[in-house]
PDB file of N, CA and C in Angstrom:
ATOM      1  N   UNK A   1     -15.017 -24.330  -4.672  1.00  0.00           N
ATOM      2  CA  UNK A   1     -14.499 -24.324  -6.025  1.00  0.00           C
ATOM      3  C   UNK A   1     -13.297 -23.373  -6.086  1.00  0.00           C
ATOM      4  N   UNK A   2     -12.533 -24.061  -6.657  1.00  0.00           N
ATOM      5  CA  UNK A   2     -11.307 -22.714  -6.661  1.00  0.00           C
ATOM      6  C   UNK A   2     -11.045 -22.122  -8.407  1.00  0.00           C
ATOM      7  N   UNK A   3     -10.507 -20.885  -7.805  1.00  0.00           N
ATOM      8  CA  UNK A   3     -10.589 -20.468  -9.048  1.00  0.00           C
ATOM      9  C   UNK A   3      -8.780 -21.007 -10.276  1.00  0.00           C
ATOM     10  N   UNK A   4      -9.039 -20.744 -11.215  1.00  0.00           N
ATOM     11  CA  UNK A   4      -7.504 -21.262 -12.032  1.00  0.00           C
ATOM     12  C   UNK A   4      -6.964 -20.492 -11.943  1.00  0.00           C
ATOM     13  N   UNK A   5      -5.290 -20.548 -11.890  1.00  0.00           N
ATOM     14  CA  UNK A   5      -3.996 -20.148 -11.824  1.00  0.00           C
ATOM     15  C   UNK A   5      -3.845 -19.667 -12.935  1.00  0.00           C
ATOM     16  N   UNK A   6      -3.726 -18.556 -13.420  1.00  0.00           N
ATOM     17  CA  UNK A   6      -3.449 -18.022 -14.627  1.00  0.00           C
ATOM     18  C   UNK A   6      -1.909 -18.295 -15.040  1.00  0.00           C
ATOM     19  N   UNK A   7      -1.605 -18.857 -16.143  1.00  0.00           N
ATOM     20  CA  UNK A   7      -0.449 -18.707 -16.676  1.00  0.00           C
ATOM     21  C   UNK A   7      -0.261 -18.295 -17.908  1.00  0.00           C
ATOM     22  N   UNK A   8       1.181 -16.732 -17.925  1.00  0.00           N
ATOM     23  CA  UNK A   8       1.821 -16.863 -16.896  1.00  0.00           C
ATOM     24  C   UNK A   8       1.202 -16.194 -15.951  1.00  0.00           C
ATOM     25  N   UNK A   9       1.280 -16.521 -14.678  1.00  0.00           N
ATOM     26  CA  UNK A   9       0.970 -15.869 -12.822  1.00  0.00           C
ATOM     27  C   UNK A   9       1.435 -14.672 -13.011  1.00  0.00           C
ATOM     28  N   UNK A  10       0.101 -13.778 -12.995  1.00  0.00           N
ATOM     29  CA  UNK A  10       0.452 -12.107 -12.982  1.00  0.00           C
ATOM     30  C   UNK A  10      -0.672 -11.242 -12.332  1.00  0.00           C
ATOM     31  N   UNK A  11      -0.256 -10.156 -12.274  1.00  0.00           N
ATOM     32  CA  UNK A  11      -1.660 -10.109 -11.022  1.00  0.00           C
ATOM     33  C   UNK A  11      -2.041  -8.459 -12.507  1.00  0.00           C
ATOM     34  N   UNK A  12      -3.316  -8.732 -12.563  1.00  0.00           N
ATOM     35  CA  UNK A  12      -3.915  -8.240 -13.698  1.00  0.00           C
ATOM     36  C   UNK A  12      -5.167  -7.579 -13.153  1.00  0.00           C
ATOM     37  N   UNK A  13      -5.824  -6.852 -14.090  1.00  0.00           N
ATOM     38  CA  UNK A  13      -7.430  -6.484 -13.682  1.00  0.00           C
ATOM     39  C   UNK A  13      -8.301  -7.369 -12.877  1.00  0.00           C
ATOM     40  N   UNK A  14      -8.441  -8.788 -13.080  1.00  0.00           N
ATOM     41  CA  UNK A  14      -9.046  -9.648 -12.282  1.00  0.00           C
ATOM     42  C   UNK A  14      -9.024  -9.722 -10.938  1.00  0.00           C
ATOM     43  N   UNK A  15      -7.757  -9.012 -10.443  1.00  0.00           N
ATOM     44  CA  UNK A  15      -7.359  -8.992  -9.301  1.00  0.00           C
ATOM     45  C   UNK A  15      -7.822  -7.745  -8.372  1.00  0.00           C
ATOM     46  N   UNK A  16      -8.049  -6.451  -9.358  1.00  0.00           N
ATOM     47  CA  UNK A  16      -8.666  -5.428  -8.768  1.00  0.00           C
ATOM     48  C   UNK A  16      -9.764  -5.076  -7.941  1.00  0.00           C
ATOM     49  N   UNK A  17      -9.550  -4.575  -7.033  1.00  0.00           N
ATOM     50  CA  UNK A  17     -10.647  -4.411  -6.115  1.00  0.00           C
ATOM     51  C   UNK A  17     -11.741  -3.241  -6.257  1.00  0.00           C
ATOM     52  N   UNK A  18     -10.484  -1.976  -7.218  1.00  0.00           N
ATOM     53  CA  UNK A  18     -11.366  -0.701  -6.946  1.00  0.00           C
ATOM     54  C   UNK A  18     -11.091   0.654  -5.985  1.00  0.00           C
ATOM     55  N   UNK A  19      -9.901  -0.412  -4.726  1.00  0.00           N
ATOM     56  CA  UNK A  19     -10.151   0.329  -3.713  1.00  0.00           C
ATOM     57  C   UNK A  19      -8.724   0.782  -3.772  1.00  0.00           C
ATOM     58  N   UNK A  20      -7.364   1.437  -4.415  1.00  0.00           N
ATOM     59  CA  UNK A  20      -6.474   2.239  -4.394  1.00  0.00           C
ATOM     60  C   UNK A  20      -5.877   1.335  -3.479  1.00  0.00           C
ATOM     61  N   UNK A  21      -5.617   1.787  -2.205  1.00  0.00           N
ATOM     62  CA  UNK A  21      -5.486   1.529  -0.822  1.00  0.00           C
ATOM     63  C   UNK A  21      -5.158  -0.161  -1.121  1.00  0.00           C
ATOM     64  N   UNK A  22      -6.065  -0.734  -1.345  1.00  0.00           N
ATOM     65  CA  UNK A  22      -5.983  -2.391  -1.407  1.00  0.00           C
ATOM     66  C   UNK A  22      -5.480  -2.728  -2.233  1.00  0.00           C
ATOM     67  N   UNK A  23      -5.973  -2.343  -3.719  1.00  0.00           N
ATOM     68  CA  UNK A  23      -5.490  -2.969  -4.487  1.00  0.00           C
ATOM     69  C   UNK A  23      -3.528  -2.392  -4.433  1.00  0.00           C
ATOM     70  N   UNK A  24      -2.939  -1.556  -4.134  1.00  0.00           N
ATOM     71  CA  UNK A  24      -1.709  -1.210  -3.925  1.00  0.00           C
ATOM     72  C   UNK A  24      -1.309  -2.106  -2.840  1.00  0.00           C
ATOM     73  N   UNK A  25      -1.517  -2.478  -2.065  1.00  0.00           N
ATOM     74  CA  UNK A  25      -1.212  -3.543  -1.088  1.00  0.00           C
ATOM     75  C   UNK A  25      -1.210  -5.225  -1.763  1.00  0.00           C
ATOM     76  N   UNK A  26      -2.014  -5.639  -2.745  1.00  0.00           N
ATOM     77  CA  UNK A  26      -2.291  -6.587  -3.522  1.00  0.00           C
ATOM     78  C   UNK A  26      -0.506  -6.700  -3.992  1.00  0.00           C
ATOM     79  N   UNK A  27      -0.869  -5.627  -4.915  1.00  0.00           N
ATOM     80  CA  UNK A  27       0.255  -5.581  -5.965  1.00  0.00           C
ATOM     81  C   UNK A  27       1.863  -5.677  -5.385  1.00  0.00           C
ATOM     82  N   UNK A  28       1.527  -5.025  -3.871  1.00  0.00           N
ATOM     83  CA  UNK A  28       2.710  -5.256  -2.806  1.00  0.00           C
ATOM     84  C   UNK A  28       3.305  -6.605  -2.882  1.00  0.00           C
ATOM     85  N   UNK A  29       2.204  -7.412  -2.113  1.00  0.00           N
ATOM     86  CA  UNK A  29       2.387  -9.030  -1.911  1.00  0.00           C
ATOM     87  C   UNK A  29       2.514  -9.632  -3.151  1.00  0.00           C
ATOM     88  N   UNK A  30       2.033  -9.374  -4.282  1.00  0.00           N
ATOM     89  CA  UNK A  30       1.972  -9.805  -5.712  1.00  0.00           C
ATOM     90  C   UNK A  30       3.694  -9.663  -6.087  1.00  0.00           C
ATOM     91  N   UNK A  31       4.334  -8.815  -5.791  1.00  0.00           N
ATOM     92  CA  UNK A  31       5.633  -8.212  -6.197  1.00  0.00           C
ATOM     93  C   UNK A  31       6.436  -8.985  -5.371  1.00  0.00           C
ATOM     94  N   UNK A  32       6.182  -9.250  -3.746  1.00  0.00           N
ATOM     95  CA  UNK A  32       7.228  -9.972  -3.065  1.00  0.00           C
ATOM     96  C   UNK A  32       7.038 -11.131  -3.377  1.00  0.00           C
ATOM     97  N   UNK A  33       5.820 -12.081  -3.924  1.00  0.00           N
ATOM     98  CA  UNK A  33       5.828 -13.128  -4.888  1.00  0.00           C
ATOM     99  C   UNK A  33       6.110 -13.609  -5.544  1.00  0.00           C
ATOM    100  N   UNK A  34       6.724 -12.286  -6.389  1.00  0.00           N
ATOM    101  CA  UNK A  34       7.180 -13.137  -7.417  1.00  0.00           C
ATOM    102  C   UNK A  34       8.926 -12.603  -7.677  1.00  0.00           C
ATOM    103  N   UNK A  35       9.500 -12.113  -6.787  1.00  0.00           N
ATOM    104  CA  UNK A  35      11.123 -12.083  -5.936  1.00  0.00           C
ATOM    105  C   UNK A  35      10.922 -13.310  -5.543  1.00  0.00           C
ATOM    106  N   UNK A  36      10.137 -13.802  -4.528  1.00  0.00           N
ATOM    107  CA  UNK A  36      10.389 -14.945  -4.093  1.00  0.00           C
ATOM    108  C   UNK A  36      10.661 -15.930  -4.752  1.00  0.00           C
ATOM    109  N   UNK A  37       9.544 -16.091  -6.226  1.00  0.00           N
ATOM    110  CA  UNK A  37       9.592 -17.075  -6.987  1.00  0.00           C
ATOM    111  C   UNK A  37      10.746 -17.096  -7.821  1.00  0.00           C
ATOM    112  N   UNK A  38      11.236 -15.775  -8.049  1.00  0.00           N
ATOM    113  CA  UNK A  38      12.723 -15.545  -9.277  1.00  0.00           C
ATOM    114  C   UNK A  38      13.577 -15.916  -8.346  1.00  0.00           C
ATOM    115  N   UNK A  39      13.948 -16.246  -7.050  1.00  0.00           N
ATOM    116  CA  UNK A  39      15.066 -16.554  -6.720  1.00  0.00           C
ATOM    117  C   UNK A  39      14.738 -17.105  -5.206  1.00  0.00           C
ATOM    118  N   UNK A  40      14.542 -18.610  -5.007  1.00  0.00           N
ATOM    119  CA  UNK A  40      13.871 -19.219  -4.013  1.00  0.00           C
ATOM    120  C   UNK A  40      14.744 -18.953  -2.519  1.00  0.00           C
ATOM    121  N   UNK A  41      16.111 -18.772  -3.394  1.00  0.00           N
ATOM    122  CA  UNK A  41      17.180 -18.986  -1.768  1.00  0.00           C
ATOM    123  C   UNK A  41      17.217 -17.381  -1.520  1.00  0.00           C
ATOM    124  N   UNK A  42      16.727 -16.455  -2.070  1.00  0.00           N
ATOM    125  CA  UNK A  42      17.168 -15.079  -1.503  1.00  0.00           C
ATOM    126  C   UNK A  42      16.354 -14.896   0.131  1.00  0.00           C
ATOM    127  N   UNK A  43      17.055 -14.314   0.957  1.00  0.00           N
ATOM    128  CA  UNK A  43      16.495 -14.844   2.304  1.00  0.00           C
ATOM    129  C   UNK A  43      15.350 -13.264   2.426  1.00  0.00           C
ATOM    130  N   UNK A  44      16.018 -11.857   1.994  1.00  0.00           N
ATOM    131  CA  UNK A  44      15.479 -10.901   1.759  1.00  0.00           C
ATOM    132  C   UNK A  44      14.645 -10.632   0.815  1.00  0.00           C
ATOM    133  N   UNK A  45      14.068 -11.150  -0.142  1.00  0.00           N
ATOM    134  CA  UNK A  45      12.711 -11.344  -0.812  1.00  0.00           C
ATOM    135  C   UNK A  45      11.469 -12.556   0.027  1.00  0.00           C
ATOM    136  N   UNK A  46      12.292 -13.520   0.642  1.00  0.00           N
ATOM    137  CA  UNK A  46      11.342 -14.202   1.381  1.00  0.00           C
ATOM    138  C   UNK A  46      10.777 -13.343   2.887  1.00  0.00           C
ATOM    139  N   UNK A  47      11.647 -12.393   3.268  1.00  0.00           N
ATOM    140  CA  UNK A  47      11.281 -11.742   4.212  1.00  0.00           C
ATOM    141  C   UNK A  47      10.243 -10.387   3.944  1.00  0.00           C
ATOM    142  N   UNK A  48      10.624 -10.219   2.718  1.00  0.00           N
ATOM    143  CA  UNK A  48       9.630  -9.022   1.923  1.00  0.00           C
ATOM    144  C   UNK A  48       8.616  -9.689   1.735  1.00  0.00           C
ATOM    145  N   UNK A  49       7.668 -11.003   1.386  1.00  0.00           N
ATOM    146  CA  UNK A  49       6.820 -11.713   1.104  1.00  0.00           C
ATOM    147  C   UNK A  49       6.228 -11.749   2.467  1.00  0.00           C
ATOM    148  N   UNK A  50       6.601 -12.170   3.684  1.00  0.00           N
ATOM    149  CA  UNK A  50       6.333 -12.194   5.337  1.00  0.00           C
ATOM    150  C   UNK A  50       5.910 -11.015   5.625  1.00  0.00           C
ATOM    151  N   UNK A  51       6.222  -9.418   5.210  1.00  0.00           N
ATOM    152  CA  UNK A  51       6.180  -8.630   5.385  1.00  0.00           C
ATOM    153  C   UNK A  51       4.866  -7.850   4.831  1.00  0.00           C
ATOM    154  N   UNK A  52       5.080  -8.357   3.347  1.00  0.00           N
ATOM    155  CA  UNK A  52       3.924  -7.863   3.173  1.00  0.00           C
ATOM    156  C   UNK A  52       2.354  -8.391   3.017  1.00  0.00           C
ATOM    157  N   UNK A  53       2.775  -9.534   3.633  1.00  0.00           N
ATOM    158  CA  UNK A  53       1.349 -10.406   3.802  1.00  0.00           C
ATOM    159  C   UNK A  53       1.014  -9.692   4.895  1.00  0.00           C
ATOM    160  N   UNK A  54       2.037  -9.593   6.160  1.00  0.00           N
ATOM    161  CA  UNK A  54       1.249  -9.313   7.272  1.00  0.00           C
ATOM    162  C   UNK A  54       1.118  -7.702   7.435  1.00  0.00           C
ATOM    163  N   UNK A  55       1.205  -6.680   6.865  1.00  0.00           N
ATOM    164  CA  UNK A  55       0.857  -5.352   6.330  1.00  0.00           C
ATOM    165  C   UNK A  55      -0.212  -5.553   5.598  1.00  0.00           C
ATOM    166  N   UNK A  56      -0.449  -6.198   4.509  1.00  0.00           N
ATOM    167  CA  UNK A  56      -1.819  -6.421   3.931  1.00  0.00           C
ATOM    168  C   UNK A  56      -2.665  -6.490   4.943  1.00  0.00           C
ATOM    169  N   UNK A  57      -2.993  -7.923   5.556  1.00  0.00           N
ATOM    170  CA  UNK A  57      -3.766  -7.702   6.858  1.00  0.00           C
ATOM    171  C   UNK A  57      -4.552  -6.885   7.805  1.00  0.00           C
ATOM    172  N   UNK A  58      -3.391  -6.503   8.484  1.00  0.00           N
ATOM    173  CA  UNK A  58      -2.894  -5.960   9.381  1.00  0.00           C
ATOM    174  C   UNK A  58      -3.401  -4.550   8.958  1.00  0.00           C
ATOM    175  N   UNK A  59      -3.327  -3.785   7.553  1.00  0.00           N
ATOM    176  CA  UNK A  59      -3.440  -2.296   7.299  1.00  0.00           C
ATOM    177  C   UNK A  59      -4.941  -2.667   6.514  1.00  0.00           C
ATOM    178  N   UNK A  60      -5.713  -3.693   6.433  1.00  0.00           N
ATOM    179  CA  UNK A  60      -6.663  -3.325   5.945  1.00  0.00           C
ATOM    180  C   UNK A  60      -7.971  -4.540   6.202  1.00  0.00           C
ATOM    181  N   UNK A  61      -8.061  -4.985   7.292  1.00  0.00           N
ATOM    182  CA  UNK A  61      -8.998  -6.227   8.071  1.00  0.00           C
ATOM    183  C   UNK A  61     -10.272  -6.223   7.123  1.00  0.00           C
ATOM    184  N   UNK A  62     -10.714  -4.696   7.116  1.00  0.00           N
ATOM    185  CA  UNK A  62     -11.912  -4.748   6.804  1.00  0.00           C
ATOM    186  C   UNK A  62     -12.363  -4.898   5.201  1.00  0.00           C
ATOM    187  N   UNK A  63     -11.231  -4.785   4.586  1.00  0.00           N
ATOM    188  CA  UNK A  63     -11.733  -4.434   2.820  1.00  0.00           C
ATOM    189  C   UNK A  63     -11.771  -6.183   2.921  1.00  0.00           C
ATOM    190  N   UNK A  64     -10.994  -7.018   3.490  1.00  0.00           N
ATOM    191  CA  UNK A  64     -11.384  -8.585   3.242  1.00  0.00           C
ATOM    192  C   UNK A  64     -12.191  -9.078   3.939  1.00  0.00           C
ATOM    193  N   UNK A  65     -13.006  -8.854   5.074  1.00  0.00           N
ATOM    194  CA  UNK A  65     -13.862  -9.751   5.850  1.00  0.00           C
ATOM    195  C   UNK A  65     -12.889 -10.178   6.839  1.00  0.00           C
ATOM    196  N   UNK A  66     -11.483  -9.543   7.240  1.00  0.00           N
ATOM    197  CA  UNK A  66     -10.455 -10.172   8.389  1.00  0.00           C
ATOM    198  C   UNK A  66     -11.096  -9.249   9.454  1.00  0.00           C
ATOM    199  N   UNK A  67     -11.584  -9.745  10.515  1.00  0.00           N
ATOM    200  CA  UNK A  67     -11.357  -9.132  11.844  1.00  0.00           C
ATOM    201  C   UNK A  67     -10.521  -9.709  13.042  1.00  0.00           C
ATOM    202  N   UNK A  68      -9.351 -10.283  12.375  1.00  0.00           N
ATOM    203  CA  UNK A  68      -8.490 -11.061  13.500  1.00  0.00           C
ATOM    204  C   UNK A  68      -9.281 -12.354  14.079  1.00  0.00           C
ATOM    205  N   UNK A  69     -10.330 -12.644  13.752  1.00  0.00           N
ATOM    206  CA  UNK A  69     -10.452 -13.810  14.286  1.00  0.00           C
ATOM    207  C   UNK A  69     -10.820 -15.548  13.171  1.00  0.00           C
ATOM    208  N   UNK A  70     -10.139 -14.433  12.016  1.00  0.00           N
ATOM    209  CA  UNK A  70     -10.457 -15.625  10.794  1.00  0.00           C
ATOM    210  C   UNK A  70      -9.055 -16.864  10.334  1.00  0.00           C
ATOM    211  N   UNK A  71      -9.778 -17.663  11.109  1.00  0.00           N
ATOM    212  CA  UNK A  71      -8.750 -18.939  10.979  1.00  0.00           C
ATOM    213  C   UNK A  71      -7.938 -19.144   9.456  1.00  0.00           C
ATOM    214  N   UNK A  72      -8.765 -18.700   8.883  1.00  0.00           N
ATOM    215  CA  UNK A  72      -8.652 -19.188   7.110  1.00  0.00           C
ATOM    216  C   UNK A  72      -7.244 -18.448   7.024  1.00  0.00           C
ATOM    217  N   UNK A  73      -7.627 -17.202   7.389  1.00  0.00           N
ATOM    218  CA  UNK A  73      -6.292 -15.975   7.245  1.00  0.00           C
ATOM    219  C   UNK A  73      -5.341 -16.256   8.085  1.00  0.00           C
ATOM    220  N   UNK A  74      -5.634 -16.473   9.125  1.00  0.00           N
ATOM    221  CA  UNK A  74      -4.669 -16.541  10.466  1.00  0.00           C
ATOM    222  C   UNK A  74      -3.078 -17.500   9.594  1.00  0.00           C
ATOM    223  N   UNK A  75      -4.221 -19.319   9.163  1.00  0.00           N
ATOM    224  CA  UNK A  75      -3.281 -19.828   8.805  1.00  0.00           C
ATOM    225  C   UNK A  75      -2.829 -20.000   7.514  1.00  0.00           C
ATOM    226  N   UNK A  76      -2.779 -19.153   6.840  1.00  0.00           N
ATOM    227  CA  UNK A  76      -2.299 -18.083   5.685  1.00  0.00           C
ATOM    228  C   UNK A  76      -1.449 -17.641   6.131  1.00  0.00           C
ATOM    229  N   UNK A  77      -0.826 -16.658   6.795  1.00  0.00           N
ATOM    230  CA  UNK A  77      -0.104 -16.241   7.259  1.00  0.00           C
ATOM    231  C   UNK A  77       0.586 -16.933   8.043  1.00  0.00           C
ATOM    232  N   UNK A  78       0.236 -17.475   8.957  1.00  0.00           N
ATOM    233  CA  UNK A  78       1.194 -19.589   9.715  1.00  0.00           C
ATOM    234  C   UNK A  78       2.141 -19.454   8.730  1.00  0.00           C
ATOM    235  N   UNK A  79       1.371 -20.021   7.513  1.00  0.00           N
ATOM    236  CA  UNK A  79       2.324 -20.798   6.761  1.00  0.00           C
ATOM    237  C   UNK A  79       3.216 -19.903   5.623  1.00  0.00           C
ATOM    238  N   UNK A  80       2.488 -18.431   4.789  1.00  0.00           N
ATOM    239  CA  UNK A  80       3.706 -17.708   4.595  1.00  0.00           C
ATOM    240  C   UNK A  80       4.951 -17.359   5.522  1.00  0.00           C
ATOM    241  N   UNK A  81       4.294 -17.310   7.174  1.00  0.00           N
ATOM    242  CA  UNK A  81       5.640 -17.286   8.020  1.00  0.00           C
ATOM    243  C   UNK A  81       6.387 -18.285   8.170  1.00  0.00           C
ATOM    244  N   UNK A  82       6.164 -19.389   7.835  1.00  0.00           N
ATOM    245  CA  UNK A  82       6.838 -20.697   8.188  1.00  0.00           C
ATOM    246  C   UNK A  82       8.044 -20.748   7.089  1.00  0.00           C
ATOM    247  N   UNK A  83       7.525 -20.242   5.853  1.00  0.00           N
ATOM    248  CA  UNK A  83       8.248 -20.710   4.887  1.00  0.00           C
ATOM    249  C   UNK A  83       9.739 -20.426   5.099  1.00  0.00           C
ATOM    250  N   UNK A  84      10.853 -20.983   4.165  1.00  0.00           N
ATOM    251  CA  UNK A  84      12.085 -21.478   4.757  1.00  0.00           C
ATOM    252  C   UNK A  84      13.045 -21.153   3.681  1.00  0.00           C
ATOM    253  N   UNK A  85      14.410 -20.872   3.551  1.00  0.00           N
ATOM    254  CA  UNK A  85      14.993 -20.807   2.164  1.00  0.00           C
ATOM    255  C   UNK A  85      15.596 -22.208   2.270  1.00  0.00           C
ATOM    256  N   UNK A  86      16.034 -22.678   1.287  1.00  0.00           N
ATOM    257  CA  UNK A  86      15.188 -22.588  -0.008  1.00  0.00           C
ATOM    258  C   UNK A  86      13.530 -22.628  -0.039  1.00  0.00           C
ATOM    259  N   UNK A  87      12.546 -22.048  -0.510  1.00  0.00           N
ATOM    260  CA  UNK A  87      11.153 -22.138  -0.656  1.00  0.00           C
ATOM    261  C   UNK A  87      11.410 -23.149  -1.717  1.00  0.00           C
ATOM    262  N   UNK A  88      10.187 -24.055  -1.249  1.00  0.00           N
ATOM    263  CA  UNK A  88      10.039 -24.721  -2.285  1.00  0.00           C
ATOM    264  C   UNK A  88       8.893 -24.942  -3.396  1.00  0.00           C
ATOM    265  N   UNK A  89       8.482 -25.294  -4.100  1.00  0.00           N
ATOM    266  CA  UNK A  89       7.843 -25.483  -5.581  1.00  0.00           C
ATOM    267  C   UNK A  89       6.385 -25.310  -4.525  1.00  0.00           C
ATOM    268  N   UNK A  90       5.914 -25.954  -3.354  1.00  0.00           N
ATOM    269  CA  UNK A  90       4.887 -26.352  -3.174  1.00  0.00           C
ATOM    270  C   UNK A  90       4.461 -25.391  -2.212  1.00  0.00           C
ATOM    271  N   UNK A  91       5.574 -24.515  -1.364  1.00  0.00           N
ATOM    272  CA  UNK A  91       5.654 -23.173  -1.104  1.00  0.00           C
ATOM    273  C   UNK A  91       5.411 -21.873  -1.854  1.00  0.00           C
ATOM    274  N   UNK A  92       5.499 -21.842  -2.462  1.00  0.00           N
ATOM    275  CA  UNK A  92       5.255 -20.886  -3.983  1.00  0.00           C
ATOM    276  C   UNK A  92       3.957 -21.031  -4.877  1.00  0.00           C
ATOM    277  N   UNK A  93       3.838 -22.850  -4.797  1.00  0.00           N
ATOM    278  CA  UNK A  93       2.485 -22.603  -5.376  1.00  0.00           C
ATOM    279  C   UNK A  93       1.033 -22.473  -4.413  1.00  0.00           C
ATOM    280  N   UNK A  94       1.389 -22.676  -2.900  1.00  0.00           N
ATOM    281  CA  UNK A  94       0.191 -22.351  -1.962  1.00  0.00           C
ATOM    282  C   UNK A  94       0.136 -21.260  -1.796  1.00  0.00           C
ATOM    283  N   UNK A  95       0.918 -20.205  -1.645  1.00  0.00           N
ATOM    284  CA  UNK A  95       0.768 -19.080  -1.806  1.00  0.00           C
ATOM    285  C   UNK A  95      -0.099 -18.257  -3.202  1.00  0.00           C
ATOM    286  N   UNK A  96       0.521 -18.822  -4.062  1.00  0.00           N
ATOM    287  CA  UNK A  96      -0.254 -18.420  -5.579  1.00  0.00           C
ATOM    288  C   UNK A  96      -1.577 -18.871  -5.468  1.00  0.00           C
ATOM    289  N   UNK A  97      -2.025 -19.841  -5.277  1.00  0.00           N
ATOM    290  CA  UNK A  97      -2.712 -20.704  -5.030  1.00  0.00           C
ATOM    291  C   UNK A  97      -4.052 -20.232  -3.919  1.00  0.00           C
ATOM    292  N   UNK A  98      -3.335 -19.349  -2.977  1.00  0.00           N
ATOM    293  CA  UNK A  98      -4.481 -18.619  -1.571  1.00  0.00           C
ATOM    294  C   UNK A  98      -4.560 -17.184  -2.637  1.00  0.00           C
ATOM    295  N   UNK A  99      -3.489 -16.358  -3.316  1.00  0.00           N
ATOM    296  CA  UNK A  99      -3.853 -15.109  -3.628  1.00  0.00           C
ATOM    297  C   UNK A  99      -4.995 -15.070  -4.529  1.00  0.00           C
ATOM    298  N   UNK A 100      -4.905 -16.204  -5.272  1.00  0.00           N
ATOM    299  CA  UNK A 100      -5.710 -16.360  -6.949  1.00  0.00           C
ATOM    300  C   UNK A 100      -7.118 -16.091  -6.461  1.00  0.00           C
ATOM    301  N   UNK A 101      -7.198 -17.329  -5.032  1.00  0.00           N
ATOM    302  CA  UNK A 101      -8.839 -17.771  -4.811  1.00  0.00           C
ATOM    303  C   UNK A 101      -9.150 -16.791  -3.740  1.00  0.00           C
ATOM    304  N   UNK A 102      -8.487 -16.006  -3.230  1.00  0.00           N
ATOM    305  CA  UNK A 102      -9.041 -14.900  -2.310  1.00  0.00           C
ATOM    306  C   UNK A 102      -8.983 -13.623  -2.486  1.00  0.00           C
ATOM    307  N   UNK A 103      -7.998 -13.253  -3.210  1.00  0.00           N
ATOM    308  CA  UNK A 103      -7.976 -11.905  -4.065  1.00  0.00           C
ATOM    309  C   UNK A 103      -8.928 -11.862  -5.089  1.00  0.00           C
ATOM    310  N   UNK A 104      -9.140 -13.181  -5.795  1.00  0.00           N
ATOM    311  CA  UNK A 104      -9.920 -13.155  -6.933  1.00  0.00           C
ATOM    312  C   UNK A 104     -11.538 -13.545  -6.907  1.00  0.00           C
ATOM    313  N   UNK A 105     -11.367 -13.619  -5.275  1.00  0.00           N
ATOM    314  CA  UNK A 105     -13.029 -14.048  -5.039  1.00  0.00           C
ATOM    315  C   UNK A 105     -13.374 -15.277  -4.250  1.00  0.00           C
ATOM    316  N   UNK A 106     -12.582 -16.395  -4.911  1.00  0.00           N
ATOM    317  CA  UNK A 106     -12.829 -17.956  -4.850  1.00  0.00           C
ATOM    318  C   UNK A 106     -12.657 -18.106  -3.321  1.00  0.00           C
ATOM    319  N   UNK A 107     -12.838 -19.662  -3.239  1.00  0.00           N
ATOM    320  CA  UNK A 107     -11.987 -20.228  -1.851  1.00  0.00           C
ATOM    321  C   UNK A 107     -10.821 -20.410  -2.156  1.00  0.00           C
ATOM    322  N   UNK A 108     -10.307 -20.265  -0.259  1.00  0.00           N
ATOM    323  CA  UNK A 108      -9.056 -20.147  -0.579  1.00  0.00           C
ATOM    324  C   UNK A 108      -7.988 -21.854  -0.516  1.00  0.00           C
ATOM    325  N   UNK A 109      -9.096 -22.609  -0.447  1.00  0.00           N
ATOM    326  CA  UNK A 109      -8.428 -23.776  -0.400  1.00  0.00           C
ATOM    327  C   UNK A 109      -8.570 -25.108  -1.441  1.00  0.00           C
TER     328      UNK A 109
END
């Protein structure tokens, strides 16, 4: 079941974890999200989005259940790295789309 897309897309209490540390990393990727989304062709907000997905990760395996061997995440990250300028509509919304249902609890697909 996935959870709904809040509109407008903002990363709010629902999103909180509790944990300082994480939830500041949230709000990281939440922020290069939505650069990305205000301006699809900027090549340096799409690289800040790459960046801080894989710092999220990467600086905190354990507050999500990641121990490097979780496919779900792995290709999460695939495909925020893949993305391309221009990003497009369907780029922007899989991303929104994985933060909502995995930050917020849900599945992420």
């Amino acid at each position: 079941m996935s959870l709904e897309i809040p509109e407008p897309f903002v990363r709010d209490d629902a999103f909180r974890l509790f944990y300082e540390n994480l939830d500041e990393k949230d709000r990281v990727v939440f922020k290069a999200l939505f650069s990305v989304a205000a301006d699809r062709n900027d090549q340096s907000a799409l690289s800040n989005l790459v960046t801080a997905v894989n710092n999220f990760f990467s600086a905190s395996p354990s507050g999500r259940g990641y121990n490097g061997n979780s496919t779900e995440v792995d290709d999460f990250i695939k495909t925020v790295s893949s993305l391309v300028i221009p990003v497009s509509d369907e780029g922007v919304d899989f991303v929104r789309k994985w933060l909502v249902n995995h930050i917020g609890g849900g599945e992420s697909s």
